[in-house]
Each structure stands twice: as structure tokens, then as C-alpha cells.
N, C-alpha and C. Protein backbone atom coordinates (compact mmCIF):
# COMPACT_ATOMS: atom_id res chain seq x y z
N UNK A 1 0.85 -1.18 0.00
CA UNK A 1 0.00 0.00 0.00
C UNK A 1 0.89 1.23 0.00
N UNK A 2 0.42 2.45 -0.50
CA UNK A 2 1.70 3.12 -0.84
C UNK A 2 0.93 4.41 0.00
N UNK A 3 1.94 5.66 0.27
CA UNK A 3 1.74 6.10 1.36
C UNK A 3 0.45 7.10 0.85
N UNK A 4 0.37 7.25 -0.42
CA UNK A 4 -1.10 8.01 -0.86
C UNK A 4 -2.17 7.24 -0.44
N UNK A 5 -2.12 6.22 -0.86
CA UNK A 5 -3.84 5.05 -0.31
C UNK A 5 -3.57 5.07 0.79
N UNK A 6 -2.47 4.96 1.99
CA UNK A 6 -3.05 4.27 2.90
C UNK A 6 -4.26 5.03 3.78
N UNK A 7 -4.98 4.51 4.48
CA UNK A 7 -5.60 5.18 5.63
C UNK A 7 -5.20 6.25 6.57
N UNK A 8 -5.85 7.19 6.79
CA UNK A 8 -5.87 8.27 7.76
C UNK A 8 -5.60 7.85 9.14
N UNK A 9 -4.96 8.00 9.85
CA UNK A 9 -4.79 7.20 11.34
C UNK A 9 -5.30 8.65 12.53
N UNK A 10 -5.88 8.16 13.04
CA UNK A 10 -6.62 8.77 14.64
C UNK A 10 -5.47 9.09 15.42
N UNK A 11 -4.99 9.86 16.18
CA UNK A 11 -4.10 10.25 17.47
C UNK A 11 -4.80 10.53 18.59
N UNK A 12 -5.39 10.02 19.91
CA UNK A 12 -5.97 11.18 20.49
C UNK A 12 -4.54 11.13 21.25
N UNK A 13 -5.18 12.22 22.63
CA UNK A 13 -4.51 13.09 23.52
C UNK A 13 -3.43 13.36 23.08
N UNK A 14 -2.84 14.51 22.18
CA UNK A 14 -2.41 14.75 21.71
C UNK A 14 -1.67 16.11 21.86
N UNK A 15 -0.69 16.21 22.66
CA UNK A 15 -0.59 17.47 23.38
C UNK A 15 -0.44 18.44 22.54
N UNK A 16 -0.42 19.98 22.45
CA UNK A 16 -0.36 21.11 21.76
C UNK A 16 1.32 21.77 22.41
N UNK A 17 1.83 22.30 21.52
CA UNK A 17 2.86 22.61 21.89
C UNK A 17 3.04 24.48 21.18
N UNK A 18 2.33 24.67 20.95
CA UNK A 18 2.33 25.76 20.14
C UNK A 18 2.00 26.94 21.07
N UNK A 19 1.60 26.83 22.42
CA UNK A 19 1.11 28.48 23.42
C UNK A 19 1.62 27.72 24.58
N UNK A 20 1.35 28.62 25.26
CA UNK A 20 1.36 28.39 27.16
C UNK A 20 0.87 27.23 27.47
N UNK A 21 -0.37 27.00 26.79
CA UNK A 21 -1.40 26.31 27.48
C UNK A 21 -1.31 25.03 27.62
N UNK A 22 -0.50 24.21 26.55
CA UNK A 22 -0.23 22.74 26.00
C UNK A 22 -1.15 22.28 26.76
N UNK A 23 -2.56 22.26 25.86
CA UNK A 23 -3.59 21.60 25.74
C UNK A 23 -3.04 20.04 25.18
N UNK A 24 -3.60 19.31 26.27
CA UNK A 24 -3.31 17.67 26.01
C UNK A 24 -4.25 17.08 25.47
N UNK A 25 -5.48 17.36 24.98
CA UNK A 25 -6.88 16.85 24.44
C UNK A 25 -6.85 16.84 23.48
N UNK A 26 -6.11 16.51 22.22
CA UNK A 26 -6.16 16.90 20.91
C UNK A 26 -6.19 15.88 20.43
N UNK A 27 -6.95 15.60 18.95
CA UNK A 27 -7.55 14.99 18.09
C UNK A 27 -6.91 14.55 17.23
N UNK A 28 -5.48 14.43 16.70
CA UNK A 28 -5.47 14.49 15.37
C UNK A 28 -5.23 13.38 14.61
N UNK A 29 -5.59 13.58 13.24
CA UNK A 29 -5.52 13.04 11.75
C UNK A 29 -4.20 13.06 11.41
N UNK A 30 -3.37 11.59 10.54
CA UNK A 30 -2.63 11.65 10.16
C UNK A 30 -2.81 11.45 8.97
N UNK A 31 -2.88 12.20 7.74
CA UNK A 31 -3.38 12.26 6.26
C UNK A 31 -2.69 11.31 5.56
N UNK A 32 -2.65 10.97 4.34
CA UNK A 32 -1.99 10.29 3.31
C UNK A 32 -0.73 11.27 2.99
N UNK A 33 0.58 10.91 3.17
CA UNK A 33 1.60 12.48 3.04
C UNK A 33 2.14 12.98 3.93
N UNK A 34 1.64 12.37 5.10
CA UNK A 34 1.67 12.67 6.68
C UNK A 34 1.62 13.79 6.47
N UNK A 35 0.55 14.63 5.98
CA UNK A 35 0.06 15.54 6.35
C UNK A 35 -1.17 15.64 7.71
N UNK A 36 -0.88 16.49 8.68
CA UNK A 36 -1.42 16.74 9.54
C UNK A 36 -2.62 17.55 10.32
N UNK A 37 -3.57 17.03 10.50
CA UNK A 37 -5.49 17.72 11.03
C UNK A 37 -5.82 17.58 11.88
N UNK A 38 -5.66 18.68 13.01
CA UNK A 38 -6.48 18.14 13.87
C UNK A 38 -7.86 18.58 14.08
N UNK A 39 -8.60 17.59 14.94
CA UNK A 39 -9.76 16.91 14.37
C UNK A 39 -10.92 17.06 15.45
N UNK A 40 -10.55 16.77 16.94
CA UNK A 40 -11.22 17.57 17.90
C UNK A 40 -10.33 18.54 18.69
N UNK A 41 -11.10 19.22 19.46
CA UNK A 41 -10.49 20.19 20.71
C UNK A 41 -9.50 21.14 20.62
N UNK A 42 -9.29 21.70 19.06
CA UNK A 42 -8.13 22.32 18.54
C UNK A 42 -8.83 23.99 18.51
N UNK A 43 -8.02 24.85 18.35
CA UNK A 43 -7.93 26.33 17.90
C UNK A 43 -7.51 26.82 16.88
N UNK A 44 -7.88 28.05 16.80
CA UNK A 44 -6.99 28.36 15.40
C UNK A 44 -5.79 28.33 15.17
N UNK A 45 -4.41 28.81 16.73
CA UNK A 45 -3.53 28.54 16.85
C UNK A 45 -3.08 26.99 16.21
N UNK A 46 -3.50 25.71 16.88
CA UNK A 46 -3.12 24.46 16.88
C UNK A 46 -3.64 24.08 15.39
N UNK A 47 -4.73 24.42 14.78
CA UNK A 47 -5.17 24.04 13.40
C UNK A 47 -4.17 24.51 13.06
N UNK A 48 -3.56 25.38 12.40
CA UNK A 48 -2.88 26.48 11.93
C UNK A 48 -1.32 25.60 11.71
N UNK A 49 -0.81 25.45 12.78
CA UNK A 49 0.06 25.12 13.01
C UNK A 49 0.89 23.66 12.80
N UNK A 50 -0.70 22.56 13.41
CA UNK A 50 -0.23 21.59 13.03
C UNK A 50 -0.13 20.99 11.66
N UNK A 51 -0.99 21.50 10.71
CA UNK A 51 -1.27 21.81 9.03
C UNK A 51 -0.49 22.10 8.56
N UNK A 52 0.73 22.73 8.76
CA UNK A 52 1.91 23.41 8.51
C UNK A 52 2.96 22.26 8.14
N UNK A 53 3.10 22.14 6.99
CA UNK A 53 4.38 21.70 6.43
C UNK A 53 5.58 21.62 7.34
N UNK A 54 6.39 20.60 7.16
CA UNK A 54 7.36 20.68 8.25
C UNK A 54 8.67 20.67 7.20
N UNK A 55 9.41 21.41 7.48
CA UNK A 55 10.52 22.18 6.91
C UNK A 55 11.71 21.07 6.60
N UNK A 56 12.55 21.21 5.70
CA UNK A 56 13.85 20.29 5.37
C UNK A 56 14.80 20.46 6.55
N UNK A 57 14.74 19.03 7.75
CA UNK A 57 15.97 19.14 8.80
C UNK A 57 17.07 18.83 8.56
N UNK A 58 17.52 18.29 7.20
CA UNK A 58 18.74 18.55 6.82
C UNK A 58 19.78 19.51 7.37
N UNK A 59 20.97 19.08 7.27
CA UNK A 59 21.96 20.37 8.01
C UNK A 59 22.53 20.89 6.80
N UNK A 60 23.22 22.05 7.14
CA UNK A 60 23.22 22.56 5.69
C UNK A 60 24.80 23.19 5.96
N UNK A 61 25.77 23.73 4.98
CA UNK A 61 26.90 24.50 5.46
C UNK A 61 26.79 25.26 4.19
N UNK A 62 27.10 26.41 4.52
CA UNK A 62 27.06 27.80 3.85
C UNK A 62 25.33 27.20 2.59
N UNK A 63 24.36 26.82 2.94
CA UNK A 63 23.29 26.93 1.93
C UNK A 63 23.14 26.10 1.29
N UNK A 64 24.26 24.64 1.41
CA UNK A 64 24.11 23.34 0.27
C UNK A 64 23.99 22.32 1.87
N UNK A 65 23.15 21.72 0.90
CA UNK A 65 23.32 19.81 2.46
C UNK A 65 24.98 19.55 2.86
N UNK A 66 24.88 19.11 3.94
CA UNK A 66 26.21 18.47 3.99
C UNK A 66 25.73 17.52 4.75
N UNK A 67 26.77 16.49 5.87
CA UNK A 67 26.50 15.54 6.28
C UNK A 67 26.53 16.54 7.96
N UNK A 68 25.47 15.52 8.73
CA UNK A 68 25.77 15.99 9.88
C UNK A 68 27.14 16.64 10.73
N UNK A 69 28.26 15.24 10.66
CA UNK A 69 29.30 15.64 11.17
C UNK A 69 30.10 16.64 10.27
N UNK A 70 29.92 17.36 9.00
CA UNK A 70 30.03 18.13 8.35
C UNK A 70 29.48 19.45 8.65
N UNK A 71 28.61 19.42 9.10
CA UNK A 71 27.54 20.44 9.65
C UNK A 71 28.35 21.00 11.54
N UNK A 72 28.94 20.43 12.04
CA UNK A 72 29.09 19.95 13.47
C UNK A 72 30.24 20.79 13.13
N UNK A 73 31.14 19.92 12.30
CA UNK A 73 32.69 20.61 12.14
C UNK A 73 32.80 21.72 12.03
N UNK A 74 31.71 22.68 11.07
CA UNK A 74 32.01 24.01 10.46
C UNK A 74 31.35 25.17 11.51
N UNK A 75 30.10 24.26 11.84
CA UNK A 75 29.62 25.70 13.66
C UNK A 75 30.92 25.70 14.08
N UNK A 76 31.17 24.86 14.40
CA UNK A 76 32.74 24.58 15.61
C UNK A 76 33.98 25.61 15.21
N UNK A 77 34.52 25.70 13.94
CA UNK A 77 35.23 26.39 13.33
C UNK A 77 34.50 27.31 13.33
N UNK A 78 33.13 28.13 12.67
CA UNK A 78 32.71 29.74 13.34
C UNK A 78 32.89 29.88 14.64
N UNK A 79 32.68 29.07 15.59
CA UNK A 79 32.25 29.57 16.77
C UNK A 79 33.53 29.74 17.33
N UNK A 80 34.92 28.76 17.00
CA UNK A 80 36.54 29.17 17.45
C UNK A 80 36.71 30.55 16.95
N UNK A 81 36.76 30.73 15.91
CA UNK A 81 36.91 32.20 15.27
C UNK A 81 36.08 33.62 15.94
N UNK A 82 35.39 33.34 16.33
CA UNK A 82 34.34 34.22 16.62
C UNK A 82 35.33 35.09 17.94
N UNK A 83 34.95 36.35 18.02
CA UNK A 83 35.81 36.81 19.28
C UNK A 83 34.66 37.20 20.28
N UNK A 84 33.53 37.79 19.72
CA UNK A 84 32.44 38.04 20.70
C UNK A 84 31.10 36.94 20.22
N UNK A 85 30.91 35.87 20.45
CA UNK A 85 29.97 35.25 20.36
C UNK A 85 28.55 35.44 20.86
N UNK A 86 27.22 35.95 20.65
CA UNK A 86 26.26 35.81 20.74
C UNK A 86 25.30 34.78 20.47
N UNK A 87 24.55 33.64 21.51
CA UNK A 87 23.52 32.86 21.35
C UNK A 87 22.29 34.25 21.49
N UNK A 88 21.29 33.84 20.85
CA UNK A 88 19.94 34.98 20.86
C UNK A 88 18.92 33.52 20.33
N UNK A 89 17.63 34.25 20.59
CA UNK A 89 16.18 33.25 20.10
C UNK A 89 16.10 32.18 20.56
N UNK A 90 17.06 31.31 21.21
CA UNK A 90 16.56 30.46 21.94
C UNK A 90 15.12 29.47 21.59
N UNK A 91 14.07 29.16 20.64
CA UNK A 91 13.51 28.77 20.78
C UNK A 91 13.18 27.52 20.51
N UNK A 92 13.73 27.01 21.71
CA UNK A 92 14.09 25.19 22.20
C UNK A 92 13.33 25.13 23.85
N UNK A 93 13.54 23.88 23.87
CA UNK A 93 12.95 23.17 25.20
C UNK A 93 14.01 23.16 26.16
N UNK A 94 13.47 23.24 27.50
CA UNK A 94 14.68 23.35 28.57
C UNK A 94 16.20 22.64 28.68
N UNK A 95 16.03 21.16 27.66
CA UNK A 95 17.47 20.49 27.33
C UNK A 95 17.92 21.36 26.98
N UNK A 96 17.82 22.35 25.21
CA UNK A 96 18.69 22.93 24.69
C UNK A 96 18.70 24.24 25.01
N UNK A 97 18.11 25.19 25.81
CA UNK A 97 18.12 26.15 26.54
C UNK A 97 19.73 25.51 27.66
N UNK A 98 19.49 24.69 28.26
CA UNK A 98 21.20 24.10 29.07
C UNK A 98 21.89 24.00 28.55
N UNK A 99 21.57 22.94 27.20
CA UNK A 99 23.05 22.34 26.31
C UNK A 99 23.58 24.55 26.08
N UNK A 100 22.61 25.16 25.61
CA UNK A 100 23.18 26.34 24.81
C UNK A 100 23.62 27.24 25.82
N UNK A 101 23.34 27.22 27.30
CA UNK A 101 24.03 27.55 28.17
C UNK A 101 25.27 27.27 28.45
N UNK A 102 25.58 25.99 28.20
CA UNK A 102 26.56 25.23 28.38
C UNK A 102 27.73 25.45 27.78
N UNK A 103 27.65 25.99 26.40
CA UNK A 103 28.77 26.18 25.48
C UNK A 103 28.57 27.69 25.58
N UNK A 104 27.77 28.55 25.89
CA UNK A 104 28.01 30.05 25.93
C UNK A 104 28.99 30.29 27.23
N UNK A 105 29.37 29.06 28.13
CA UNK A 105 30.28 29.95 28.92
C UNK A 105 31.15 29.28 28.95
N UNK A 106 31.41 28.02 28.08
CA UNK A 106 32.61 27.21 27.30
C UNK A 106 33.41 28.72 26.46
N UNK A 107 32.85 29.16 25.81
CA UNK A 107 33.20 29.98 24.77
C UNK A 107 33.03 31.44 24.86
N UNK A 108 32.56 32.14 26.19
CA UNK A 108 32.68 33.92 26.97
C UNK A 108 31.63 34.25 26.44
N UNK A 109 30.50 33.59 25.09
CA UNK A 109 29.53 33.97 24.63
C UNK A 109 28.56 34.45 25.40
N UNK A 110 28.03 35.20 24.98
CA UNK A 110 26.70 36.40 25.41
C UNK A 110 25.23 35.30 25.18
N UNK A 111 24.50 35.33 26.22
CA UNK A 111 22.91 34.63 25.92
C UNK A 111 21.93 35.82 25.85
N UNK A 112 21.15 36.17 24.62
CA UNK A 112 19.84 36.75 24.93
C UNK A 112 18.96 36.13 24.57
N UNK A 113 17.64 35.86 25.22
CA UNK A 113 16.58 35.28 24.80
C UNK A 113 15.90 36.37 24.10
N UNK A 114 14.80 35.47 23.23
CA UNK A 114 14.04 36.62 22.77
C UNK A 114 12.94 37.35 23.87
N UNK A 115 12.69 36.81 25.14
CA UNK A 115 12.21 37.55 26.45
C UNK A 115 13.04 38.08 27.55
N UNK A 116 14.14 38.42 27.00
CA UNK A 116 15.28 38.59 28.39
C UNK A 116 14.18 39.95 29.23
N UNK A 117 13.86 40.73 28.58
CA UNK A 117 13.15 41.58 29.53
C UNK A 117 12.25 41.22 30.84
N UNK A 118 11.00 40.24 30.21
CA UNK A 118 10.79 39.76 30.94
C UNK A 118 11.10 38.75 32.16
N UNK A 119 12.14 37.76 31.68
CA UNK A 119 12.66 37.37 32.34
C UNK A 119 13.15 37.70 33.39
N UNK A 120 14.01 38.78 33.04
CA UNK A 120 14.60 39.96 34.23
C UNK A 120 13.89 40.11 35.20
N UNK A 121 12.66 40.85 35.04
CA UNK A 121 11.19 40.76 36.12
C UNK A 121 11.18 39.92 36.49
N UNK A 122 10.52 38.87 36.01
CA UNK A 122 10.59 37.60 36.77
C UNK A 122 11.53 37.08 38.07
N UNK A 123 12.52 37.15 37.28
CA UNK A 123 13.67 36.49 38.06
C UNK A 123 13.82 37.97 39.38
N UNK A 124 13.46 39.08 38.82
CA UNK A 124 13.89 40.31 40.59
C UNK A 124 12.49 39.21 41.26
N UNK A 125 11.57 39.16 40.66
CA UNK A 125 9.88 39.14 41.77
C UNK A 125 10.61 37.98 42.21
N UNK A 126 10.75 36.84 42.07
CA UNK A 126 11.22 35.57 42.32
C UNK A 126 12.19 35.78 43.66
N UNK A 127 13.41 36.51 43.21
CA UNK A 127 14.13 37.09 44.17
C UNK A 127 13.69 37.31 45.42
N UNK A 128 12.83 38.65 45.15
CA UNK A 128 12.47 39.43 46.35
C UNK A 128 11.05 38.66 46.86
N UNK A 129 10.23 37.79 46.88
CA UNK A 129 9.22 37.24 46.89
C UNK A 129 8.66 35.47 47.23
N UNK A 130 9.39 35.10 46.14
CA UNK A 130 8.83 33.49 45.86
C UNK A 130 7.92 33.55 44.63
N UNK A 131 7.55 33.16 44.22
CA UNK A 131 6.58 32.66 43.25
C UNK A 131 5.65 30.99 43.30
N UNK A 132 4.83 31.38 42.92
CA UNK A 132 4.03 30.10 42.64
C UNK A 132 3.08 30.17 41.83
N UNK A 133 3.59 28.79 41.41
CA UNK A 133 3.19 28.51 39.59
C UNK A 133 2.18 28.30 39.08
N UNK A 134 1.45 27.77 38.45
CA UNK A 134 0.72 26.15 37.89
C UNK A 134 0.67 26.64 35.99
N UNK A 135 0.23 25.26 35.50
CA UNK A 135 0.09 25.63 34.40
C UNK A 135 -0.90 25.91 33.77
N UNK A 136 -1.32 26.79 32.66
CA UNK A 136 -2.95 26.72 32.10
C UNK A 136 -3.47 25.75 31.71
N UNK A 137 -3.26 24.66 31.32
CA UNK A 137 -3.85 23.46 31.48
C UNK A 137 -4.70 22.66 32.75
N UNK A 138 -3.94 23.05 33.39
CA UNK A 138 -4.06 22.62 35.35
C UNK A 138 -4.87 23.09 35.77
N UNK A 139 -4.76 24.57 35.75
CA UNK A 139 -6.07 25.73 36.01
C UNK A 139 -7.25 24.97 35.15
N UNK A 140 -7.04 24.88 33.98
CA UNK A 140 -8.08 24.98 33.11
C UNK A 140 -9.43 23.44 33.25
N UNK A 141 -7.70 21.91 33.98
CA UNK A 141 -8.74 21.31 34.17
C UNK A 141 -9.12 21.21 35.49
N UNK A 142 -8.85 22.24 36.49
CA UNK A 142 -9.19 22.20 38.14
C UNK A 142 -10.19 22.87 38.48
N UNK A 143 -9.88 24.28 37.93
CA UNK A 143 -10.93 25.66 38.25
C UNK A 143 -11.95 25.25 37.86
N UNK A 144 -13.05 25.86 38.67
CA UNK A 144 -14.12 26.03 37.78
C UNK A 144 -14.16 27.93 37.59
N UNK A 145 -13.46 29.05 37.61
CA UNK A 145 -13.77 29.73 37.81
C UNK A 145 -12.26 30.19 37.40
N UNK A 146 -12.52 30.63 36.30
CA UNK A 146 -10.73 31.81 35.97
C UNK A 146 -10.40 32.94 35.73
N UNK A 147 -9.97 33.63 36.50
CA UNK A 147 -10.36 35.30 35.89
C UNK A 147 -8.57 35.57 35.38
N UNK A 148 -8.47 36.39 34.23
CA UNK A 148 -7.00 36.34 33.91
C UNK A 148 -7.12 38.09 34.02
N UNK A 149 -6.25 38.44 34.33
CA UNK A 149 -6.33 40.29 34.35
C UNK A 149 -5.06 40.93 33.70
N UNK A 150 -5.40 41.80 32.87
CA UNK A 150 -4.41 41.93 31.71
C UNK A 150 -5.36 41.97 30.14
N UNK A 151 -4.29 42.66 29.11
CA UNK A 151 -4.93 42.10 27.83
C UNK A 151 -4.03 41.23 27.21
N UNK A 152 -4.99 40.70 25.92
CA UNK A 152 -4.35 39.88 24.79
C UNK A 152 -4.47 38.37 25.06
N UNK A 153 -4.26 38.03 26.33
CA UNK A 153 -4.51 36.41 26.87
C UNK A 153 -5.39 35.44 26.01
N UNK A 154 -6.49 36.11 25.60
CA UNK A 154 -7.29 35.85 24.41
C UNK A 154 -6.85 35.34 23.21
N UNK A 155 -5.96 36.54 22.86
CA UNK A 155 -5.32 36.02 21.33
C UNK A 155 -4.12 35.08 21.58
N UNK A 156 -3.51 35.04 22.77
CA UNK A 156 -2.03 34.21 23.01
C UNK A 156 -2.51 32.47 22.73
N UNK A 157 -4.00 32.98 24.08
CA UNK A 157 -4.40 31.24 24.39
C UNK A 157 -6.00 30.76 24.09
N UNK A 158 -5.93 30.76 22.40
CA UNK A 158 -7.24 30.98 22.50
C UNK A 158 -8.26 29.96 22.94
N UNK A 159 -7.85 29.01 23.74
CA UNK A 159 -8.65 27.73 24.27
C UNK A 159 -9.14 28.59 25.75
């Protein structure tokens, strides 16, 4: 059977990874193409997103494929050369947020996230305070009652 005929396959609980909220209730369709639908409990965010073509992970050096350890060798050689190194954008999961910590002070490199501002806040209130957490999911399946104060929360999380 070839991967156009075959059947559509079901996913549930299907976590969302795309906002704050990582909604775990999700529906989705795996198309002919592995193209991707989801199917219940989704938003426009998560429709949107999971529909989305997924990009060539190939590694690349100066704009042509190369081989991984080809790819490995030549960061390595920019990043020796480099005299002021900057990591920025960050947008990885807490492993590579460490691993990229890890070599920014291997190498005197500078970290900015794309939220260092906020962060900053954070981290004084934390300081001077404590904090306590939970996640919007948690709230969402505990509360019966959520008031969020602020704007935009709407458009961030639209579940």
C-alpha cells in the first residue's frame, strides 16, 4: 500500500505545543503524506500550526546539504573564530536552553533570549518574593472559575 492510499490514522490526547497552554486533548488526523489535522479540541492557533508543512531538517553548510558531522565541524570552526559570540532566540525546550548555556560559557559567549526583559522581572519578583506557579492546562482542568487580568490572553491562548 503506498503512502497516498493508505488510511488516515486517529491520534488522540495529543498534546499542543504551540502556546502556554499545551492543551493535552487533541484529536489528530494523520493524512496520506503525513500531512497533519487536527480533528477535535483544537484552535486556530493548533489548526494552523499543526497543518503546517514541516521544513527540510537537513543540516546545511554555507546553503548546500552536507552531512551531519560536516555540519558539526564548520559551527565549531565559526564559533573558534568568533571573538564576541552571541547565542539569541533560543527557541528550544529546557534540554537545549542548558546544552546552549553550556557552550556560551565554554566559549565567553553572550545569551539573549528573545524575552530577556521579561525574564529579568521575573527572576527580581522571584528574588524578592517566591513565586508560585501552575500551568494553564491545570487551572483549566481544576478551576471552575478563571479570571485572567491583563490584555491579549485571548489572542495568546485561545482555548
Amino acid at each position: 500500500m503506498s503512502a497516498q492510499s493508505a488510511p488516515e490514522k486517529l491520534i488522540a490526547d495529543v498534546i499542543c505545543p504551540f502556546c502556554g497552554l499545551l492543551c493535552d486533548d487533541l484529536v489528530v488526523a494523520r493524512q496520506p503524506g503525513e500531512m497533519l489535522e487536527v480533528r477535535e479540541h483544537g484552535c486556530p492557533i493548533s489548526r494552523r500550526e499543526f497543518a503546517r508543512e514541516a521544513g527540510d531538517p537537513s543540516p546545511r553548510v554555507h546553503g548546500a546539504r552536507a552531512s551531519l558531522e560536516e555540519a558539526v565541524e564548520e559551527a565549531a570552526a565559526i564559533l573558534r573564530a568568533a571573538r564576541a559570540p552571541l547565542f539569541g532566540g533560543l527557541a528550544t525546550d529546557l534540554a537545549g536552553v542548558r546544552a546552549t548555556l553550556r557552550l556560551a560559557e565554554r566559549l565567553g559567549a553572550a545569551v539573549d533570549h528573545a524575552r530577556s526583559p521579561g525574564l529579568a522581572r521575573n527572576g527580581a519578583v522571584v528574588s524578592r518574593t517566591g513565586w508560585f506557579t501552575t500551568t494553564l492546562a491545570e487551572a483549566r482542568n481544576r478551576a471552575d472559575l478563571v479570571v485572567l487580568a491583563g490584555g491579549g490572553a485571548a489572542g495568546a491562548y485561545p482555548r
